[in-house]
C-alpha atoms as a PDB file:
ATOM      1  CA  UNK A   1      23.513  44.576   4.277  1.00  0.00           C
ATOM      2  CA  UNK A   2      21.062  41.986   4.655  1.00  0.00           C
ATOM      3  CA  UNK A   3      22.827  38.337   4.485  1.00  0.00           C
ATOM      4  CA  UNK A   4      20.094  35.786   2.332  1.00  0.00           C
ATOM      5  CA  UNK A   5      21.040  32.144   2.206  1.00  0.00           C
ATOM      6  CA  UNK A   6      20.153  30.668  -1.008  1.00  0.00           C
ATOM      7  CA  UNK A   7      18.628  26.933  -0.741  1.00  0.00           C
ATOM      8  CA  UNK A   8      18.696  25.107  -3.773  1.00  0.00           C
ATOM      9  CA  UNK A   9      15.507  23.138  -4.318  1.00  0.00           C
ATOM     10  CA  UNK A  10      16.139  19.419  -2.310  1.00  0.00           C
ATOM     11  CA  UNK A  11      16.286  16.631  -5.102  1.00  0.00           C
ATOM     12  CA  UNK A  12      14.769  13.272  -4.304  1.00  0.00           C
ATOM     13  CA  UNK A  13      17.387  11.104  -3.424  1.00  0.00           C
ATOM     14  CA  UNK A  14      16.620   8.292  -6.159  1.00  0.00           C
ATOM     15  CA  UNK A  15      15.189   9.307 -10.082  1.00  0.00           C
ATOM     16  CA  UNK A  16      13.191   6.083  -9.884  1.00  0.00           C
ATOM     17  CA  UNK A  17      11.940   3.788  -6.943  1.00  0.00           C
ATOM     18  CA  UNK A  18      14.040   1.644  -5.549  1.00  0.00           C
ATOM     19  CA  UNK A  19      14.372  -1.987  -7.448  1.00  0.00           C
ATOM     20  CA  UNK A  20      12.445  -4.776  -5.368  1.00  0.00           C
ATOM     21  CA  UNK A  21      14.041  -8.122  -4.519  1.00  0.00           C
ATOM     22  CA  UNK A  22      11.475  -9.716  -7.476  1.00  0.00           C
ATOM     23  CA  UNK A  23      12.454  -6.594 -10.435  1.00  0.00           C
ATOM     24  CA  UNK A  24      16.572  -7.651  -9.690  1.00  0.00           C
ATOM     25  CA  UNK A  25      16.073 -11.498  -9.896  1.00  0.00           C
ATOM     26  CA  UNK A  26      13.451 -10.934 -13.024  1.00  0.00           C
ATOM     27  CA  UNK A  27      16.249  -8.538 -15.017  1.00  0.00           C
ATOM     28  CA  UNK A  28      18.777 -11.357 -14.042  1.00  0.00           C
ATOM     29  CA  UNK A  29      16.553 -14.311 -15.235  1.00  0.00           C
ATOM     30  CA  UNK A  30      15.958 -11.829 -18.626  1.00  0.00           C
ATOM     31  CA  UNK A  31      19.894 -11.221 -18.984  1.00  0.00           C
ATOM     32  CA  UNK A  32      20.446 -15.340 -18.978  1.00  0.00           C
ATOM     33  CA  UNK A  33      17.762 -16.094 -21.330  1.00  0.00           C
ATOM     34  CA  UNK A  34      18.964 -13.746 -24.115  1.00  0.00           C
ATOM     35  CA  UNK A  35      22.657 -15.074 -23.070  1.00  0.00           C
ATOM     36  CA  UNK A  36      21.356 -18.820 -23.541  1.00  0.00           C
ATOM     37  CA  UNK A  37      19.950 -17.690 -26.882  1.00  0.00           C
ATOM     38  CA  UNK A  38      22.927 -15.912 -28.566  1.00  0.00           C
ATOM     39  CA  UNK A  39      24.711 -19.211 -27.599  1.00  0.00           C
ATOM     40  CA  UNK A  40      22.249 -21.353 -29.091  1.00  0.00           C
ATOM     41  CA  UNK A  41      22.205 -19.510 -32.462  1.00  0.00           C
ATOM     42  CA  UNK A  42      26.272 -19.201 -32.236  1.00  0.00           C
ATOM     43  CA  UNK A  43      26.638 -22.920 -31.817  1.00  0.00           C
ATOM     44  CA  UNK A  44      23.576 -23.450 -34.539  1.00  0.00           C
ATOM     45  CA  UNK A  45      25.709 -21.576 -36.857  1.00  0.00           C
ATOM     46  CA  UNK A  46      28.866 -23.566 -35.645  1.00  0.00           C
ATOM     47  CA  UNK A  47      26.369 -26.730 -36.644  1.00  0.00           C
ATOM     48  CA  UNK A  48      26.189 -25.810 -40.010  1.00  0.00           C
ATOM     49  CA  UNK A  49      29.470 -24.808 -40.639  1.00  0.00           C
ATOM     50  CA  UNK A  50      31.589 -27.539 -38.692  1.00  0.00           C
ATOM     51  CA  UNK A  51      28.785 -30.647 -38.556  1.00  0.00           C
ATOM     52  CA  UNK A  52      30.093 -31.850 -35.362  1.00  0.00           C
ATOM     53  CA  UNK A  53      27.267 -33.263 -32.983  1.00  0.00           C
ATOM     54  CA  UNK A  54      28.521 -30.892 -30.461  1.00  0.00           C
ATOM     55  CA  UNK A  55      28.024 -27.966 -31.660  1.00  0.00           C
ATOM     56  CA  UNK A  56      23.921 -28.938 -32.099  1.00  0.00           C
ATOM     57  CA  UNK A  57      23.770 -30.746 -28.982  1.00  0.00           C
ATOM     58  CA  UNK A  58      25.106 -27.078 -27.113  1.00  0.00           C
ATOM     59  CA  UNK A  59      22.803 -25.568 -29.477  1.00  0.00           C
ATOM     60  CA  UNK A  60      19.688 -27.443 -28.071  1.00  0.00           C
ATOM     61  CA  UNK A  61      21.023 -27.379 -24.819  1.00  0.00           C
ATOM     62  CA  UNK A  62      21.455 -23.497 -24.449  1.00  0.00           C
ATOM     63  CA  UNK A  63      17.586 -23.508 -26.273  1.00  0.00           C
ATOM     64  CA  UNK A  64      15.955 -25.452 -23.576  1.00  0.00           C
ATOM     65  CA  UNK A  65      18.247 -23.364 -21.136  1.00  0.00           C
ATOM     66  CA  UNK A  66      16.540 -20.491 -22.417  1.00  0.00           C
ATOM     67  CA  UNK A  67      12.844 -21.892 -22.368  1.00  0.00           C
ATOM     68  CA  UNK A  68      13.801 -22.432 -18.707  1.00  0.00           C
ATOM     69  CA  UNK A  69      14.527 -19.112 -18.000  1.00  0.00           C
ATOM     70  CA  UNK A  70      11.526 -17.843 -19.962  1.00  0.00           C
ATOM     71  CA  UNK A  71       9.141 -20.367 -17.604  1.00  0.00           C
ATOM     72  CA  UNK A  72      11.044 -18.929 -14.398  1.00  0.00           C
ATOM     73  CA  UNK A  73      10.189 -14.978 -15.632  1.00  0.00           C
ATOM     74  CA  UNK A  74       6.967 -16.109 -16.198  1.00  0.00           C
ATOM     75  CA  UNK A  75       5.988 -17.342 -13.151  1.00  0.00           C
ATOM     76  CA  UNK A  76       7.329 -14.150 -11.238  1.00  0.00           C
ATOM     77  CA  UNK A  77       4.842 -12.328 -13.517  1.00  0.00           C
ATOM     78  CA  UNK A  78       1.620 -14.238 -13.550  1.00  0.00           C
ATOM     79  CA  UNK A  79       2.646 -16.238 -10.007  1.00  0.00           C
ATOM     80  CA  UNK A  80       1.946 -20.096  -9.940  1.00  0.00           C
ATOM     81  CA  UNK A  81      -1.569 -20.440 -11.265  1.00  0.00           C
ATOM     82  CA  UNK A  82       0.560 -19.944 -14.801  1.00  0.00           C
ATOM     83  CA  UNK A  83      -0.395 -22.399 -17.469  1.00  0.00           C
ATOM     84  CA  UNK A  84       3.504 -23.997 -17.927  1.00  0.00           C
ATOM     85  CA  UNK A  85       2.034 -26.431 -20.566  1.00  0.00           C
ATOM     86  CA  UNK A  86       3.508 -24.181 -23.829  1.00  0.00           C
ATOM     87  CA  UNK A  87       6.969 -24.408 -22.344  1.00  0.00           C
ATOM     88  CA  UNK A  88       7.193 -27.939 -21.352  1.00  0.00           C
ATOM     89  CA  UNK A  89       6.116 -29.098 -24.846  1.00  0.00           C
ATOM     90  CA  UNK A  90       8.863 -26.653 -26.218  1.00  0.00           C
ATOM     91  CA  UNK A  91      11.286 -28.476 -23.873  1.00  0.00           C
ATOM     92  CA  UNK A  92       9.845 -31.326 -25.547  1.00  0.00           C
ATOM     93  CA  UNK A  93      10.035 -30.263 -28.757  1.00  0.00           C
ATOM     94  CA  UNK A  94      13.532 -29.584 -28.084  1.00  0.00           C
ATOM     95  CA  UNK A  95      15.063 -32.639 -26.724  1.00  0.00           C
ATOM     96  CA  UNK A  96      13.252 -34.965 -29.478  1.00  0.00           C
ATOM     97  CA  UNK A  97      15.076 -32.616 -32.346  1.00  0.00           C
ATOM     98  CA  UNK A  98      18.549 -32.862 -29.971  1.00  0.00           C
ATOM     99  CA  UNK A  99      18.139 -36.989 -30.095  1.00  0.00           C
ATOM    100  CA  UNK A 100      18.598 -36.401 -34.050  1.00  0.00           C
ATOM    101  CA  UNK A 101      21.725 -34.562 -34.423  1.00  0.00           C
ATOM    102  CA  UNK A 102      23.995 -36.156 -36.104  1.00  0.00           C
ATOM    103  CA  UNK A 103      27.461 -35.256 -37.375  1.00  0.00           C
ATOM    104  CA  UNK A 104      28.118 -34.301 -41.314  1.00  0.00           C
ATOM    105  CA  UNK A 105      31.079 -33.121 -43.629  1.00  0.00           C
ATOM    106  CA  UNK A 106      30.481 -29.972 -45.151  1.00  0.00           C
END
């Protein structure tokens, strides 16, 4: 009686390619910015309930955080010839509506 070996078809060792250097630091950069903005709208929400200065001034903070991390992802997709002017007015935008918090009783 004949004795057959039976190979199972060889699998590729990895589904997908393997993550470059640039895809793990751009996931990373993603997972902050939507971290810095749930903060921001927590402490926005802690702003209107509480009124302390604070809780806006961490609000604004974690926002321009978050632009930050949005002008970092940016540049590892369009590289340095990016036009940054759109986020730097946001950052702007940002720290002129932080210099008016003020505290309030609810």
């Amino acid at each position: 009686m004949p004795y057959y070996i039976f190979r199972l078809p060889e699998k590729p060792s990895l589904l997908f390619s393997k993550p470059s250097i640039e895809d793990l630091i751009y996931k990373d950069l993603d997972k902050k910015r939507t971290n810095a903005e749930f903060a921001a709208k927590r402490d926005s929400l802690d702003y209107s309930k509480f009124g302390s200065t604070i809780f806006c001034n961490s609000s604004f903070n974690s926002l321009i955080e978050s632009v930050n991390y949005s002008k970092q992802m940016d540049l590892y997709i369009m590289g340095k010839d990016i036009d940054l002017s759109k986020w730097d007015n946001s950052i702007k935008d940002y720290e002129n509506a932080r210099s008016k918090c003020r505290d309030f009783n609810p």
